[in-house]
Protein backbone atom coordinates (compact mmCIF):
# COMPACT_ATOMS: atom_id res chain seq x y z
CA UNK A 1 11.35 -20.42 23.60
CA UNK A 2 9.40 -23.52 21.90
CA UNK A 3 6.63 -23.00 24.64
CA UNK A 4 6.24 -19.33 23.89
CA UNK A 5 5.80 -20.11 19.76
CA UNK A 6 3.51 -23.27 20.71
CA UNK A 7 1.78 -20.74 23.01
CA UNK A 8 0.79 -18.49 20.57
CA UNK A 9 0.60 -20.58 17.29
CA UNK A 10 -1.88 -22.51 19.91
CA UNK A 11 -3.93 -19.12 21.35
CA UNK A 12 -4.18 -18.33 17.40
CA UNK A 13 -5.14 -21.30 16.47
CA UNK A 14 -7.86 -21.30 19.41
CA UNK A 15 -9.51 -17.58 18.14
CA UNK A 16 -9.85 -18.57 14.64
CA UNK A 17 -6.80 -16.86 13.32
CA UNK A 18 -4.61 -18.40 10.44
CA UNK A 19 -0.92 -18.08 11.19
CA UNK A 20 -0.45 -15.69 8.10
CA UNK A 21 -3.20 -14.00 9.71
CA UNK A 22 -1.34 -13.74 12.95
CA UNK A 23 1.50 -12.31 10.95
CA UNK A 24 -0.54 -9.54 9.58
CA UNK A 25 -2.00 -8.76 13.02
CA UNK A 26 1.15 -8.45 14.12
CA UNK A 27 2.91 -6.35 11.66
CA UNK A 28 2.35 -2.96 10.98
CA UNK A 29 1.77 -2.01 7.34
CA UNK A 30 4.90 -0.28 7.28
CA UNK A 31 6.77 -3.81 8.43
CA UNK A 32 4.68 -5.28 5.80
CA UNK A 33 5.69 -2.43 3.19
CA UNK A 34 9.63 -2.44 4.33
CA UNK A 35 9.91 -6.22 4.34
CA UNK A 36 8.08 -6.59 0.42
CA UNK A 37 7.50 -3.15 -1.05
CA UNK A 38 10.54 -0.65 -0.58
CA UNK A 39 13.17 -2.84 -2.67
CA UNK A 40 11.23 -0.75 -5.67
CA UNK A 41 9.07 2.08 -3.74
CA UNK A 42 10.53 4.91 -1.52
CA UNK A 43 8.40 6.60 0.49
CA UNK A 44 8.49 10.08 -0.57
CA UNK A 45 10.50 11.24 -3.88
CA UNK A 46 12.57 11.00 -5.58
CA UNK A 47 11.45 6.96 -6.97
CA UNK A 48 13.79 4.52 -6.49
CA UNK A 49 12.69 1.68 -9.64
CA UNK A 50 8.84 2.72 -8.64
CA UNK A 51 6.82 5.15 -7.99
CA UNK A 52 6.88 6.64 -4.49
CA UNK A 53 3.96 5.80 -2.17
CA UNK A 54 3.09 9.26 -0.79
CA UNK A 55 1.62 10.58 -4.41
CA UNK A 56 0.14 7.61 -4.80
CA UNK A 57 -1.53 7.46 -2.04
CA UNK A 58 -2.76 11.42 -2.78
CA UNK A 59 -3.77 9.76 -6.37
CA UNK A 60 -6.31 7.47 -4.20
CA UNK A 61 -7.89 10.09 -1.99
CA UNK A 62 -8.47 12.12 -5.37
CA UNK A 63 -9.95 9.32 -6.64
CA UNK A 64 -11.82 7.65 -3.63
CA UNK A 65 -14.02 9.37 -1.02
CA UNK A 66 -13.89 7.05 1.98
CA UNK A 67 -10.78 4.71 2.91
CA UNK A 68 -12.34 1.61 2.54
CA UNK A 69 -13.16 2.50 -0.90
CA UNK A 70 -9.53 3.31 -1.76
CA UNK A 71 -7.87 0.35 0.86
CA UNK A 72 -10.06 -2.41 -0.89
CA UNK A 73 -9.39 -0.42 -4.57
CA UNK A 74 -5.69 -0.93 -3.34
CA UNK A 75 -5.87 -4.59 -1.85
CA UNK A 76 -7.36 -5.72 -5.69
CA UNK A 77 -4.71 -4.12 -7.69
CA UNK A 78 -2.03 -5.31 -5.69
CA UNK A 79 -3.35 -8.64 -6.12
CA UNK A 80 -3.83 -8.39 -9.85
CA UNK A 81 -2.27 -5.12 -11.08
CA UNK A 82 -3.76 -3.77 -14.68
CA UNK A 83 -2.88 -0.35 -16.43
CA UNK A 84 -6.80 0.21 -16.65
CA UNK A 85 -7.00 -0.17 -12.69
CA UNK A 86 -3.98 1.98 -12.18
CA UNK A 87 -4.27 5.36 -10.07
CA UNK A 88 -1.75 6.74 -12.27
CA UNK A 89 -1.39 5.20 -15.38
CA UNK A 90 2.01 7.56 -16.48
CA UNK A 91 3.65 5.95 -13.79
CA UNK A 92 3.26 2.08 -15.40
CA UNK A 93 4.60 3.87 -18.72
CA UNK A 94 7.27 5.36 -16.98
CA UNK A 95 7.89 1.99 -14.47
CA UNK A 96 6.14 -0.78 -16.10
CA UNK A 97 3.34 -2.30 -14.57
CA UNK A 98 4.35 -3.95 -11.13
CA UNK A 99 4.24 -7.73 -10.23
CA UNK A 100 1.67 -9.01 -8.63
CA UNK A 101 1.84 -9.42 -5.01
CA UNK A 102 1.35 -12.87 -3.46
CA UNK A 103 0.84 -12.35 0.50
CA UNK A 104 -2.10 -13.08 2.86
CA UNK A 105 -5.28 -10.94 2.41
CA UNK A 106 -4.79 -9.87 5.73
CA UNK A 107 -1.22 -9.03 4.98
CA UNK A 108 -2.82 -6.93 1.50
CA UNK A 109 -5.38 -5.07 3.49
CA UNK A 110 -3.05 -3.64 6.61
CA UNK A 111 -0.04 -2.64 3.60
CA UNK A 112 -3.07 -1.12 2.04
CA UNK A 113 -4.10 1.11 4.87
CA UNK A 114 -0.80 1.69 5.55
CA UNK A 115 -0.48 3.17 1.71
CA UNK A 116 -3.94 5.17 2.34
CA UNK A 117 -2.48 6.88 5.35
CA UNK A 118 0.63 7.97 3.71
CA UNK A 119 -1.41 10.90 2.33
CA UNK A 120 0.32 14.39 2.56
CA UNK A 121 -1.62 16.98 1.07
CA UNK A 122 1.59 18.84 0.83
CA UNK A 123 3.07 16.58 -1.48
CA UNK A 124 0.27 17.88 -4.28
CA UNK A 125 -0.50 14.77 -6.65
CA UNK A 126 2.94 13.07 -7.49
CA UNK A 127 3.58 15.63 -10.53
CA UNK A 128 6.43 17.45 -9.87
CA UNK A 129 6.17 17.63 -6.39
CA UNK A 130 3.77 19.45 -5.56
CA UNK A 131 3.82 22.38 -8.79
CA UNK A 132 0.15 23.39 -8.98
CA UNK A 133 -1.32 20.18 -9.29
CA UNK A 134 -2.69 19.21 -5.68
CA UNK A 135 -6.06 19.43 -4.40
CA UNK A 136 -7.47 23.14 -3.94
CA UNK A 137 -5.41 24.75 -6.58
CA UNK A 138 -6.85 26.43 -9.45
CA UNK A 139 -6.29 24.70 -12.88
């Protein structure tokens, strides 16, 4: 068992990697989001103590054309979350503003595609569930 961690730490160590990069390369973004995320955030509704990541991850493909836009809009305010960076800034007044994450960048970024494939156009956009207020509807 010591060979096999040595073996890898080692092989990591050998193609540049980082051991908490190593982690994130080897955890999905839904490890990463079960492991430091759902204690407050359910997947789909109802909330738990925050909001639920499938609206706001329709919130960030309303708001951000490509997925790198929205992933690295993502990474920065789970590094340093502010109302004014928000995606939904009702949601802070109805949770509070959330804590600051402190994992890896690598860790940040695979959570954060993880979050920016949760979209479910079905889900509309997190008011209500869907009443009127997703993409294509009239307003």
């Amino acid at each position: 068992m010591k060979r096999v961690v040595f073996a890898t730490i080692f092989s990591g160590l050998l193609s540049g990697l980082s051991p908490s990069m190593m982690t994130a390369a080897t955890m999905s973004g839904q490890e990463i989001f079960n492991r430091n995320c759902s204690l407050c955030h359910s997947v789909a509704p109802p909330p738990k103590a925050a909001p639920p990541i499938i609206p706001l991850s329709n919130r960030y493909h309303l708001q951000f054309r490509t997925k790198i836009e929205g992933v690295n809009q993502i990474v920065a305010y789970l590094k340093a979350p502010r109302k004014a960076k928000a995606v939904d800034p009702q949601a802070i007044t109805r949770f509070g503003l959330m804590p600051p994450l402190r994992l890896p960048d690598a860790e940040l970024r695979v959570v954060a595609e993880w979050v920016w494939d949760q979209y479910n156009p079905n889900m509309g956009m997190g008011r209500g569930m869907g009443m009127g207020q997703g993409r294509g509807r009239a307003r």
